[in-house]
PDB file of N, CA and C in Angstrom:
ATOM      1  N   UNK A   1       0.804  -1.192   0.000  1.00  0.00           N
ATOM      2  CA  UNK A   1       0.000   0.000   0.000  1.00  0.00           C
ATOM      3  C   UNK A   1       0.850   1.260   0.000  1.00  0.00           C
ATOM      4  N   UNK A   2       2.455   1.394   0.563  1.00  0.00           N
ATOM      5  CA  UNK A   2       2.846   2.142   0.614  1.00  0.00           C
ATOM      6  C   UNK A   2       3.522   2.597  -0.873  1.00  0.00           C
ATOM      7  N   UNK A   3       2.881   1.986  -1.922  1.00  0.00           N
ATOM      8  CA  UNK A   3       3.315   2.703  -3.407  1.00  0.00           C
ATOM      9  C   UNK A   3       2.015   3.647  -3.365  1.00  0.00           C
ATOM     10  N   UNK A   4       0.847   3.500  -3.285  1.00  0.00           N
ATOM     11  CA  UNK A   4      -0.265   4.250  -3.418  1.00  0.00           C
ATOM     12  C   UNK A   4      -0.470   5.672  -3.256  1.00  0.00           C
ATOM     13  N   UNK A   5      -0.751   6.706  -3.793  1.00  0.00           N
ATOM     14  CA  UNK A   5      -1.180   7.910  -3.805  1.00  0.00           C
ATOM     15  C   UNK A   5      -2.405   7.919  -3.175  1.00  0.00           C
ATOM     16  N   UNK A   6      -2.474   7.770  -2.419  1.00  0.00           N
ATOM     17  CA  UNK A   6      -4.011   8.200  -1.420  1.00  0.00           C
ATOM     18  C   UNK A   6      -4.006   9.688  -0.909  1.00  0.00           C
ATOM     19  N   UNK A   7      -3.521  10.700  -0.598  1.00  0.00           N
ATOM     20  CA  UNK A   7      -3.288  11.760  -0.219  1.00  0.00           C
ATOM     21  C   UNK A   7      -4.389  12.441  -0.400  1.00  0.00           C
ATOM     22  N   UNK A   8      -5.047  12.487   0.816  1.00  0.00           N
ATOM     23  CA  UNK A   8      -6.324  13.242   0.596  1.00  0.00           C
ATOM     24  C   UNK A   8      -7.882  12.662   0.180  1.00  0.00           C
ATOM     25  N   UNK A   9      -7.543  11.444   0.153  1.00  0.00           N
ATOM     26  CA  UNK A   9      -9.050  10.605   0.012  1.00  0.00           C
ATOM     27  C   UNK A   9      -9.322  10.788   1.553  1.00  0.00           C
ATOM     28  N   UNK A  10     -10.838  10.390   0.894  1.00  0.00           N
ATOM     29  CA  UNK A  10     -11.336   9.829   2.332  1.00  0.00           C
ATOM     30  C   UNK A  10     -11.577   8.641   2.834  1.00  0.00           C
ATOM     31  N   UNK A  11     -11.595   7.867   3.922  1.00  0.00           N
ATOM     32  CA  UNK A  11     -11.240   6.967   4.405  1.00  0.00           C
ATOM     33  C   UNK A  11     -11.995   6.437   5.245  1.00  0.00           C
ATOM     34  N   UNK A  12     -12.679   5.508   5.601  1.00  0.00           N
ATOM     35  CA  UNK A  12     -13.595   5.528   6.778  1.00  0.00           C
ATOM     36  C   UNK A  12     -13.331   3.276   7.348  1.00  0.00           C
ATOM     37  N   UNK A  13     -12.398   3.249   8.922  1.00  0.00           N
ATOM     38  CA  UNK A  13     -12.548   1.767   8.637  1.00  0.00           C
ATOM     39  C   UNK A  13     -13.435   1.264   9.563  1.00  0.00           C
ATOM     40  N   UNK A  14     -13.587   0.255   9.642  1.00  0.00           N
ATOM     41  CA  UNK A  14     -14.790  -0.549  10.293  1.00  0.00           C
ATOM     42  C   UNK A  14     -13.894  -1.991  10.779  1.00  0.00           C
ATOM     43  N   UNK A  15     -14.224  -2.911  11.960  1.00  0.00           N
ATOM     44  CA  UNK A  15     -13.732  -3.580  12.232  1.00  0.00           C
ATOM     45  C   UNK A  15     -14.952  -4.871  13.141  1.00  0.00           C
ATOM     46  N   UNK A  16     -14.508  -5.769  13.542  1.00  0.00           N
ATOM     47  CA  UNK A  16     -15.119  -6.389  14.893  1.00  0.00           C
ATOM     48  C   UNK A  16     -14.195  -7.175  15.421  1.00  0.00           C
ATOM     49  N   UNK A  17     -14.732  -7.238  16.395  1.00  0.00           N
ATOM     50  CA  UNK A  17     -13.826  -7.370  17.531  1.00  0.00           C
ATOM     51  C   UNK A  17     -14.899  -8.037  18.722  1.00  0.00           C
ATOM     52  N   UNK A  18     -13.826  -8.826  19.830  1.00  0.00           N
ATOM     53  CA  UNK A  18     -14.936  -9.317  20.916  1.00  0.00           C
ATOM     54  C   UNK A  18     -14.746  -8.804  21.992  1.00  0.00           C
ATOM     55  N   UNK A  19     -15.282  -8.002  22.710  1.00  0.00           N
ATOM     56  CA  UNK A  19     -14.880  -6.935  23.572  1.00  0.00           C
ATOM     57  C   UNK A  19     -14.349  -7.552  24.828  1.00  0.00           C
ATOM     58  N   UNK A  20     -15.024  -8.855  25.539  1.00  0.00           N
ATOM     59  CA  UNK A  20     -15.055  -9.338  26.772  1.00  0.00           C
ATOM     60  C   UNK A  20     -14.028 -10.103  26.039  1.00  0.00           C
ATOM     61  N   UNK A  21     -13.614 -10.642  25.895  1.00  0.00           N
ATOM     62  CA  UNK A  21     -12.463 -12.282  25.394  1.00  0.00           C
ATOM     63  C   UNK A  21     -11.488 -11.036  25.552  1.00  0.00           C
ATOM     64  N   UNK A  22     -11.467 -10.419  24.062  1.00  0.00           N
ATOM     65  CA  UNK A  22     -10.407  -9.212  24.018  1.00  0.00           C
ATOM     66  C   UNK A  22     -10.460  -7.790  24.808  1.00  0.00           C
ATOM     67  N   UNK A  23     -11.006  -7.877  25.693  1.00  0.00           N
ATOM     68  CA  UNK A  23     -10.847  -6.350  26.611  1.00  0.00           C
ATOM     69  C   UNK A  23      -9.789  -5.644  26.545  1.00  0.00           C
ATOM     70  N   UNK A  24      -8.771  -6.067  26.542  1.00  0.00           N
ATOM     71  CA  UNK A  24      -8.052  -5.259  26.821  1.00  0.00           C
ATOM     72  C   UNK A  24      -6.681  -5.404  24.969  1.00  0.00           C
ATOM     73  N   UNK A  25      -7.225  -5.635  24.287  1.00  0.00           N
ATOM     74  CA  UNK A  25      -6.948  -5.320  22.678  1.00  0.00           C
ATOM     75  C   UNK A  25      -7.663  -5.064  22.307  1.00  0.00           C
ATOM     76  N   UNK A  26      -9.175  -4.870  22.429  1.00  0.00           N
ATOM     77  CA  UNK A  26     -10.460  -4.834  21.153  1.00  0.00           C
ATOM     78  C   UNK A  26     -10.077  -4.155  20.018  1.00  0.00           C
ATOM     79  N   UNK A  27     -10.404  -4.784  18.928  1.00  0.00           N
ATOM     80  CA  UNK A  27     -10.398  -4.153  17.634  1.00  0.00           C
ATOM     81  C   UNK A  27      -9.251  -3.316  17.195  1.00  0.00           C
ATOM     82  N   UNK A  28      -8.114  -4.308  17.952  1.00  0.00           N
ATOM     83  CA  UNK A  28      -6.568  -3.099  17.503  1.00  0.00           C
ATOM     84  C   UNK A  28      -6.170  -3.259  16.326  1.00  0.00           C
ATOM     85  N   UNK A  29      -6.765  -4.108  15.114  1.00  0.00           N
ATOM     86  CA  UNK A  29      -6.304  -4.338  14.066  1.00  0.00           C
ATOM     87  C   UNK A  29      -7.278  -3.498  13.328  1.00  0.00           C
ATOM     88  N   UNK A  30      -8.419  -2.851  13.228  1.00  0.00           N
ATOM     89  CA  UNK A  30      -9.310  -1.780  13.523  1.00  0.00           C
ATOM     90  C   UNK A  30      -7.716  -0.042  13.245  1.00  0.00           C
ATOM     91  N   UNK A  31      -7.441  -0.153  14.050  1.00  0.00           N
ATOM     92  CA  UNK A  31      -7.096   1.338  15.068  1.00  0.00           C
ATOM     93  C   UNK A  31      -5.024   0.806  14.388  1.00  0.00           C
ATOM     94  N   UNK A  32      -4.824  -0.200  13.491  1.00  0.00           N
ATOM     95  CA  UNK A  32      -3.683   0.070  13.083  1.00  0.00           C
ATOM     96  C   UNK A  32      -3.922   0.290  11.455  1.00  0.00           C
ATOM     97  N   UNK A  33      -4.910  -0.292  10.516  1.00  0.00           N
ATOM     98  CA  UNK A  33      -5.437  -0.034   9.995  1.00  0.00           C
ATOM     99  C   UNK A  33      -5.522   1.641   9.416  1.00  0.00           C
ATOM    100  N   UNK A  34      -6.133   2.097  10.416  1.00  0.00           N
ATOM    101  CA  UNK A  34      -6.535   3.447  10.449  1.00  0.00           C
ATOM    102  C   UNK A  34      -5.170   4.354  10.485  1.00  0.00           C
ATOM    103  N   UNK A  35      -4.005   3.821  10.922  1.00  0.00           N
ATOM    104  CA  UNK A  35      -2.815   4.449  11.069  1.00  0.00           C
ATOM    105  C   UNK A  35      -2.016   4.262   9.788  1.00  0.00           C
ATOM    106  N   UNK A  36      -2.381   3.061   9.041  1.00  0.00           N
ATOM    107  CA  UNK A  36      -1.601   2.762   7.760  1.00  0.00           C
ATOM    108  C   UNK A  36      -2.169   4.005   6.549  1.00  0.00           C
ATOM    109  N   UNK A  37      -3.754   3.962   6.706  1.00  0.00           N
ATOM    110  CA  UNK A  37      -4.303   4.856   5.767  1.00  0.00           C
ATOM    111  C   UNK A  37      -4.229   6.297   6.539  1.00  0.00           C
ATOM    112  N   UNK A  38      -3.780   6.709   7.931  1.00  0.00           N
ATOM    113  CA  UNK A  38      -3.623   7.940   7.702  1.00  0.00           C
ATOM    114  C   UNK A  38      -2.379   8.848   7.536  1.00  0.00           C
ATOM    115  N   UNK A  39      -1.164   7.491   7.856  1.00  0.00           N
ATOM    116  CA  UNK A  39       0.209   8.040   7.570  1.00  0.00           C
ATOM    117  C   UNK A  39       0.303   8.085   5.928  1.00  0.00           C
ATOM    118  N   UNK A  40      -0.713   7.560   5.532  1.00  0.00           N
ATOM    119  CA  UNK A  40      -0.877   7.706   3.450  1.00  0.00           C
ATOM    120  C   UNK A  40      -1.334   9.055   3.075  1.00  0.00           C
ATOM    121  N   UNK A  41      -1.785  10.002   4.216  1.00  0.00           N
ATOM    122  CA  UNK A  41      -1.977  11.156   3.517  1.00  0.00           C
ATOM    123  C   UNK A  41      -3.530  11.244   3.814  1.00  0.00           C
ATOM    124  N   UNK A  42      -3.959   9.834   4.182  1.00  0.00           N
ATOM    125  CA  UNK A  42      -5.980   9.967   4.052  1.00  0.00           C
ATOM    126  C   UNK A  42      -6.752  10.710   4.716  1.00  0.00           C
ATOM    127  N   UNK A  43      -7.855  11.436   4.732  1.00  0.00           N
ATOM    128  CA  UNK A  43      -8.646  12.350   5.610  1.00  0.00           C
ATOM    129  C   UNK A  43      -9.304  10.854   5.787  1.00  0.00           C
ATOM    130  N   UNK A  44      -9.224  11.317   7.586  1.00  0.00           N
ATOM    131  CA  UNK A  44      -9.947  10.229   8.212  1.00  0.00           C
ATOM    132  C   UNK A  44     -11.164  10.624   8.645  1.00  0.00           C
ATOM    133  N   UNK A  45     -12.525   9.896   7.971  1.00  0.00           N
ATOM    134  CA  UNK A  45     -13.868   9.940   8.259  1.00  0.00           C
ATOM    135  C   UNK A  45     -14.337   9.150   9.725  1.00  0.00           C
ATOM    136  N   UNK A  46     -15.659   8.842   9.828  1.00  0.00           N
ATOM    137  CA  UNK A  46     -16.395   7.749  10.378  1.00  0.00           C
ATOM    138  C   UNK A  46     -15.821   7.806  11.684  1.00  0.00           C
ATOM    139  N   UNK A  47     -15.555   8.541  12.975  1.00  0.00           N
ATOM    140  CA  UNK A  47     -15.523   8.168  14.216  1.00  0.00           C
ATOM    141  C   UNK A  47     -16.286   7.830  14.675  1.00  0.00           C
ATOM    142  N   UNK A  48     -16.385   7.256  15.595  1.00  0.00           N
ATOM    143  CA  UNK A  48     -17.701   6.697  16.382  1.00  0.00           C
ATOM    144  C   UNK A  48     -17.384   6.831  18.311  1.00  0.00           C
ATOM    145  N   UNK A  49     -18.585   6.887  18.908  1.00  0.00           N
ATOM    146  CA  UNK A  49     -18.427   6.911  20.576  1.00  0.00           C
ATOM    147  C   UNK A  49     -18.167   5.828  20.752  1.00  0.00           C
ATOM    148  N   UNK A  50     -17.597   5.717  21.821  1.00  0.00           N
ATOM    149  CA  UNK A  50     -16.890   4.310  22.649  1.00  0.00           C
ATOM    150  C   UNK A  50     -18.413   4.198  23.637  1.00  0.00           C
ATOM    151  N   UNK A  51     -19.171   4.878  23.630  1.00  0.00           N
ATOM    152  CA  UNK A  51     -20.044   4.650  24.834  1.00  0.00           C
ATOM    153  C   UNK A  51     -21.021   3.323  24.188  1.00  0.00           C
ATOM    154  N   UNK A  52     -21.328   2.583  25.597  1.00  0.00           N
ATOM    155  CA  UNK A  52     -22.034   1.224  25.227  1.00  0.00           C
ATOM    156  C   UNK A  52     -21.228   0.043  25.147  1.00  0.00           C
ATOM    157  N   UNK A  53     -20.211   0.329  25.181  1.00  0.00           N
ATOM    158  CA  UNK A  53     -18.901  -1.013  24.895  1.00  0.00           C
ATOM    159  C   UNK A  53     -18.275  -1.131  26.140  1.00  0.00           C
ATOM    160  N   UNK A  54     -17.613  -2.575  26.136  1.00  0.00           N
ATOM    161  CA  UNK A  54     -17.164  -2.777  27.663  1.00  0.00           C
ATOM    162  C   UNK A  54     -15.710  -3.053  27.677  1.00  0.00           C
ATOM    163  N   UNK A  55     -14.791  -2.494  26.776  1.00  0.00           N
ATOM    164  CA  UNK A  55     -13.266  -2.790  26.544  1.00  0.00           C
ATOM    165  C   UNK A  55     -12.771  -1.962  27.315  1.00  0.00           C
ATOM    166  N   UNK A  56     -11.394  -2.566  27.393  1.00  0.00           N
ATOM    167  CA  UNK A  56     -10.268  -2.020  28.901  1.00  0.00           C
ATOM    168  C   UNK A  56      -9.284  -1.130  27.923  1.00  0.00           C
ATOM    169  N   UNK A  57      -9.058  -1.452  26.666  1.00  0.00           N
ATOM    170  CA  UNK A  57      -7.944  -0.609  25.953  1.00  0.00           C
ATOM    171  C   UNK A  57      -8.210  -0.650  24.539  1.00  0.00           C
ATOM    172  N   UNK A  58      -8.158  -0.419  23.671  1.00  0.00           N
ATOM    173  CA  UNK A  58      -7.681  -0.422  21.889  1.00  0.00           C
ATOM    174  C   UNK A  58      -7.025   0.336  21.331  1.00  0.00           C
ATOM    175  N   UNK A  59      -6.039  -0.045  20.361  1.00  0.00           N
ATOM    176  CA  UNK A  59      -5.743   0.608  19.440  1.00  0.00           C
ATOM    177  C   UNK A  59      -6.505   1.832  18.603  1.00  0.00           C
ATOM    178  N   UNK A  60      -7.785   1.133  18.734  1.00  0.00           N
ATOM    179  CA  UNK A  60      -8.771   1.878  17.303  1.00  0.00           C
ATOM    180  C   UNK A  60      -9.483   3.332  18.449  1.00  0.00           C
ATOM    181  N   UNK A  61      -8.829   3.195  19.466  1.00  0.00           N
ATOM    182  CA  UNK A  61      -9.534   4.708  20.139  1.00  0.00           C
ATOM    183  C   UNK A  61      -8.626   5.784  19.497  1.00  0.00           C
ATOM    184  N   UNK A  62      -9.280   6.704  19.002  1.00  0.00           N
ATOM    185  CA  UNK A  62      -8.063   7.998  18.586  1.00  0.00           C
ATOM    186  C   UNK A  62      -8.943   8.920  19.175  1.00  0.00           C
ATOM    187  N   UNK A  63      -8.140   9.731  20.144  1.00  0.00           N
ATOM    188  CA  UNK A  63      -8.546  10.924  20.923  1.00  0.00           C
ATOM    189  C   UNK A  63      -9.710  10.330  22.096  1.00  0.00           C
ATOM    190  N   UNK A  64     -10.659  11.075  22.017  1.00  0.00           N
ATOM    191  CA  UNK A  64     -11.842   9.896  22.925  1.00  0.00           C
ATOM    192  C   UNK A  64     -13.127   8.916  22.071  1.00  0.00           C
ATOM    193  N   UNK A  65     -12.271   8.918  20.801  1.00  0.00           N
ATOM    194  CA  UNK A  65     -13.354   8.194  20.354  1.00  0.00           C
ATOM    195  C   UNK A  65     -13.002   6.694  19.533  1.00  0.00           C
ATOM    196  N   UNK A  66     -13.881   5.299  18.708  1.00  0.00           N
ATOM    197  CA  UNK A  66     -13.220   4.806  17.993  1.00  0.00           C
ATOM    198  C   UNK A  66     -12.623   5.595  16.688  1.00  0.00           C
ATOM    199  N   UNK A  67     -11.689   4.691  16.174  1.00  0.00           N
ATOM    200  CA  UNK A  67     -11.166   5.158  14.522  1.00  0.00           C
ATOM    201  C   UNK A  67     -12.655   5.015  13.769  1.00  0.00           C
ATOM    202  N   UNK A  68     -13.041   4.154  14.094  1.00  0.00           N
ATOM    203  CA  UNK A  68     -14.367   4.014  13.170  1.00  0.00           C
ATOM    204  C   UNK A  68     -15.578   2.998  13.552  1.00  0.00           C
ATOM    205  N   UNK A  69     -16.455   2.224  12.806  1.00  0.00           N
ATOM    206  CA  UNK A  69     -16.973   1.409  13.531  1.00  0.00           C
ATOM    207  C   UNK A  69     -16.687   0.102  13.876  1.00  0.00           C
ATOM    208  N   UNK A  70     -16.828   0.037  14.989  1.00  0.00           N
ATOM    209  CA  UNK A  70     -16.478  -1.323  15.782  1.00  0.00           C
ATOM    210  C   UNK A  70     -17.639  -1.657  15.951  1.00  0.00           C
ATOM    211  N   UNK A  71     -17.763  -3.283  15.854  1.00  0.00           N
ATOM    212  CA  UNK A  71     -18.973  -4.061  15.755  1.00  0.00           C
ATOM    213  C   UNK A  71     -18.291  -5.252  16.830  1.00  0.00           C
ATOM    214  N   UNK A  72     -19.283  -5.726  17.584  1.00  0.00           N
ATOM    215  CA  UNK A  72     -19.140  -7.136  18.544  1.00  0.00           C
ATOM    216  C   UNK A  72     -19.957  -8.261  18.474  1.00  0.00           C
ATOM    217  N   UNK A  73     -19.979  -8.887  17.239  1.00  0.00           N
ATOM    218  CA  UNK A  73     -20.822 -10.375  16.782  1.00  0.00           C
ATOM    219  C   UNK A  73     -21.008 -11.547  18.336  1.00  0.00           C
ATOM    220  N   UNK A  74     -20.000 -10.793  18.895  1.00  0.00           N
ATOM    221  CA  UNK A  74     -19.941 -12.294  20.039  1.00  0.00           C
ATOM    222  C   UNK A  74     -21.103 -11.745  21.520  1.00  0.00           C
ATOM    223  N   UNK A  75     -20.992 -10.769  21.612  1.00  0.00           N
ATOM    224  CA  UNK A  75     -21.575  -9.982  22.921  1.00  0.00           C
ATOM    225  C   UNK A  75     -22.732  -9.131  22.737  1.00  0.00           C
ATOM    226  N   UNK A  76     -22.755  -8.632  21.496  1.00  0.00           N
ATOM    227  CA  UNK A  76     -23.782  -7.114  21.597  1.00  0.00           C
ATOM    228  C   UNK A  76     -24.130  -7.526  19.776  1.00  0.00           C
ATOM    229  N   UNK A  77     -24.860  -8.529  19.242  1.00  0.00           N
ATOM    230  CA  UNK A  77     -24.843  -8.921  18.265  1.00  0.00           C
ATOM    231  C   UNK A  77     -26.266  -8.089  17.698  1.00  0.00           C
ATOM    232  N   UNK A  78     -27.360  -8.186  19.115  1.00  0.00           N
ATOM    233  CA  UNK A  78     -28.280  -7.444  19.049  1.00  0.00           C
ATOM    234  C   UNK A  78     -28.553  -5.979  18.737  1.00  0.00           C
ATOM    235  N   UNK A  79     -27.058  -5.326  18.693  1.00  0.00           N
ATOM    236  CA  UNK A  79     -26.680  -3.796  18.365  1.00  0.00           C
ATOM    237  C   UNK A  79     -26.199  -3.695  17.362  1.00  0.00           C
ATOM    238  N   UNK A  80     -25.301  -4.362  16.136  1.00  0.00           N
ATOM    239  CA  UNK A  80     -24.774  -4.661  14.711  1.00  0.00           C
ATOM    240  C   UNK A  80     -25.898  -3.573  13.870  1.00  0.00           C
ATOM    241  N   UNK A  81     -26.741  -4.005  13.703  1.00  0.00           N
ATOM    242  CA  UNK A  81     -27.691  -3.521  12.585  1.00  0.00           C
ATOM    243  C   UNK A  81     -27.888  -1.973  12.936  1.00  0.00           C
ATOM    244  N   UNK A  82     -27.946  -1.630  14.142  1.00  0.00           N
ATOM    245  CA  UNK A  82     -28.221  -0.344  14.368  1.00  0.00           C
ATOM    246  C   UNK A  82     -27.373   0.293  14.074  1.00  0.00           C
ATOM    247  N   UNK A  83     -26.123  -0.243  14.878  1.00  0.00           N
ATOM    248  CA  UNK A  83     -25.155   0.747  14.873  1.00  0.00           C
ATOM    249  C   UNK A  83     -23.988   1.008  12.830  1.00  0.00           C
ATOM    250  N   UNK A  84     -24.788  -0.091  11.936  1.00  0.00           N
ATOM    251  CA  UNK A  84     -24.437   0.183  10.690  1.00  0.00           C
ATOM    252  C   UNK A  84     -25.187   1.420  10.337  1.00  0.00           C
ATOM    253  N   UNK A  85     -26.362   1.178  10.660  1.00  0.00           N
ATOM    254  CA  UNK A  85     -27.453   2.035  10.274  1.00  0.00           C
ATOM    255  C   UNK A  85     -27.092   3.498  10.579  1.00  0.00           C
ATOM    256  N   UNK A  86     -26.704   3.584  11.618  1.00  0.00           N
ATOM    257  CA  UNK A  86     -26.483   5.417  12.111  1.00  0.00           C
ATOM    258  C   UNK A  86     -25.030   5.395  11.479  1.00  0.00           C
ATOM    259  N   UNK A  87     -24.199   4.425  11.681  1.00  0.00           N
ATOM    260  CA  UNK A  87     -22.653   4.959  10.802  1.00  0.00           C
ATOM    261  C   UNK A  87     -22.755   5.358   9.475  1.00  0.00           C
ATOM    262  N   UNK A  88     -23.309   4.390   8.911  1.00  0.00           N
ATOM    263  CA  UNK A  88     -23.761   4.408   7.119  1.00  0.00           C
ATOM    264  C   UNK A  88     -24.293   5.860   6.843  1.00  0.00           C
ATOM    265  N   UNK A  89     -25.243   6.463   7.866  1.00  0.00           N
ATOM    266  CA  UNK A  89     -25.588   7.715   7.928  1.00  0.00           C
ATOM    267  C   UNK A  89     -24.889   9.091   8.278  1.00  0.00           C
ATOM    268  N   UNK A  90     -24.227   8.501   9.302  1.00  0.00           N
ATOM    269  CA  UNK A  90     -22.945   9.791   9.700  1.00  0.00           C
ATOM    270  C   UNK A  90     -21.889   9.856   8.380  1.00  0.00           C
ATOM    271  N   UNK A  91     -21.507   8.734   7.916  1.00  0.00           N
ATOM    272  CA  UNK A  91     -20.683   9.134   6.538  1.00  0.00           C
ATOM    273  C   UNK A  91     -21.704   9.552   5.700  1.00  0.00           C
ATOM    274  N   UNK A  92     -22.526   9.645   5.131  1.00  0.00           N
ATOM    275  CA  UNK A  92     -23.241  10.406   4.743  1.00  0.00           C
ATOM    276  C   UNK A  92     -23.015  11.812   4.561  1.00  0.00           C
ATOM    277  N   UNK A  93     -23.837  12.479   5.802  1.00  0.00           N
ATOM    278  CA  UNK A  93     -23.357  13.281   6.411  1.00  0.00           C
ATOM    279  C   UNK A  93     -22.338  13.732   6.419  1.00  0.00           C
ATOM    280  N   UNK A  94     -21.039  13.278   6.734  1.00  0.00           N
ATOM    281  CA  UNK A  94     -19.823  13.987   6.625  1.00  0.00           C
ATOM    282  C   UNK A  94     -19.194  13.838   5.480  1.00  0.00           C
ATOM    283  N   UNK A  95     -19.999  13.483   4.087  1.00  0.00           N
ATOM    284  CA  UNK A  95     -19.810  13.086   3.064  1.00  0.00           C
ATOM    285  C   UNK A  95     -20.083  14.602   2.238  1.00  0.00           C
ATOM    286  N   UNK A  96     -21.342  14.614   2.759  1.00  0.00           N
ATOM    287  CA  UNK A  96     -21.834  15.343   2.007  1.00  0.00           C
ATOM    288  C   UNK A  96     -21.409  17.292   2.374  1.00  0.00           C
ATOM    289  N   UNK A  97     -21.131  17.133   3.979  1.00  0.00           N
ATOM    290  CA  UNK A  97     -20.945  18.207   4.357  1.00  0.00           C
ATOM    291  C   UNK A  97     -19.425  19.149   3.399  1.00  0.00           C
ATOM    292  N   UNK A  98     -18.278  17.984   3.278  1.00  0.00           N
ATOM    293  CA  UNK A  98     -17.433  18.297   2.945  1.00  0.00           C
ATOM    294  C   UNK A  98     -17.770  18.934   1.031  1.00  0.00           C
ATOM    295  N   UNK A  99     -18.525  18.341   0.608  1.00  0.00           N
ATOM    296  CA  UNK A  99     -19.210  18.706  -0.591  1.00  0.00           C
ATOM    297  C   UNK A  99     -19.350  20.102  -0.426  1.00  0.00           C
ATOM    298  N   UNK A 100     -20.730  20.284   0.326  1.00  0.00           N
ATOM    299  CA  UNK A 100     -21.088  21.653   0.460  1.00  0.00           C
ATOM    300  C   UNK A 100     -20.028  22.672   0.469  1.00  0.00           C
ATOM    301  N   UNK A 101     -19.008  22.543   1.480  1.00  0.00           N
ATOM    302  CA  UNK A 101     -18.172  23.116   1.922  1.00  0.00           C
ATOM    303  C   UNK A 101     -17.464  23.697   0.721  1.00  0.00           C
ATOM    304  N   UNK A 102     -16.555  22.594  -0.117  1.00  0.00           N
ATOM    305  CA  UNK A 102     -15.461  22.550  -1.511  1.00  0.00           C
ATOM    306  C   UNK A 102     -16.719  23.478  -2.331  1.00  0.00           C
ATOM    307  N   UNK A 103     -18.429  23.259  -2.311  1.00  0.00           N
ATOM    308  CA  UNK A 103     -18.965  24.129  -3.353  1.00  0.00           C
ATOM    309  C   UNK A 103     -19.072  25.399  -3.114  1.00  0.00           C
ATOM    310  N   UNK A 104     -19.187  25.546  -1.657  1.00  0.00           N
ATOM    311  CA  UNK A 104     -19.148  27.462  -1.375  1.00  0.00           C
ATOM    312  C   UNK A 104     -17.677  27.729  -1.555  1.00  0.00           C
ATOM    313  N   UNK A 105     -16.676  27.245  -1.413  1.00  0.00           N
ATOM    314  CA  UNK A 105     -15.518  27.910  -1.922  1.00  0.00           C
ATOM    315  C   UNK A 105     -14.729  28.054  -3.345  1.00  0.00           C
ATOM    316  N   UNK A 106     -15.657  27.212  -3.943  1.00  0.00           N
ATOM    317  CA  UNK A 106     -15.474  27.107  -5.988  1.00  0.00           C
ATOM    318  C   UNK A 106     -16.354  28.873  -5.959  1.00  0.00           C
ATOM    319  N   UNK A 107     -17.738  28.888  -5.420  1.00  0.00           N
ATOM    320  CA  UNK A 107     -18.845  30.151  -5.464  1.00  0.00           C
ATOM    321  C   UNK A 107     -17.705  31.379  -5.213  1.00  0.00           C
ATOM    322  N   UNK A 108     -16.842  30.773  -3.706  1.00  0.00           N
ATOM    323  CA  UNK A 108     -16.146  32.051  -3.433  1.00  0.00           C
ATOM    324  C   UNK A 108     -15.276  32.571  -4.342  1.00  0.00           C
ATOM    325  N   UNK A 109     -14.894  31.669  -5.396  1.00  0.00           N
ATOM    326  CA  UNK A 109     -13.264  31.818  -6.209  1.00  0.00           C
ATOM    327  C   UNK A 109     -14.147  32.732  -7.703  1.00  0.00           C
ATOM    328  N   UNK A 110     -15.225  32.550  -7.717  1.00  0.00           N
ATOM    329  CA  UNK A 110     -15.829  33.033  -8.824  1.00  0.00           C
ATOM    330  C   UNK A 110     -16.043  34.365  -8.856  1.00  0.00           C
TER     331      UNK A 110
END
């Protein structure tokens, strides 16, 4: 990957992980991931809250939040669908915001 020109894409990763087995790694392959594509230059999308999860440490926390979405098939399997549902939507959202943004400043250059 390190031949790749990514510089400036956007980026958004997703992972699972088992929070109780792995407490204290959850989803660090998640949160190194996220370090490969952002030492490439990538604007990193898709954070997500740590709140609701029961892990002791990860990799994939950057600042107070995850790198992106973390999913737990083994423990909280009953939360998967939702929590695609509002991520799928927040990139969206921060999809689209950055749009807006790049179009009022093409308006401004005119």
């Amino acid at each position: 990957m390190q031949d790749l020109n990514l510089v400036g894409k956007k980026v958004a990763v997703f992972g699972l992980g088992d929070q109780v087995s792995y407490a204290e790694n959850y989803a660090d392959a998640s949160g190194e991931l996220y370090d490969v594509f952002e030492g490439l230059g990538c604007q990193m999308i898709g954070h997500t809250s740590q709140d609701g999860y029961e892990h002791e440490a990860s990799k994939a926390i950057k600042g107070d939040k995850f790198c992106g979405l973390l999913c737990d098939a083994v423990n909280q399997e009953e939360l998967t669908e939702d929590r695609v549902v509002q991520w799928v939507a927040q990139l969206k959202e921060e999809l689209t915001e950055d749009r807006v943004v790049q179009w009022v400043a093409q308006l401004k250059e005119e």
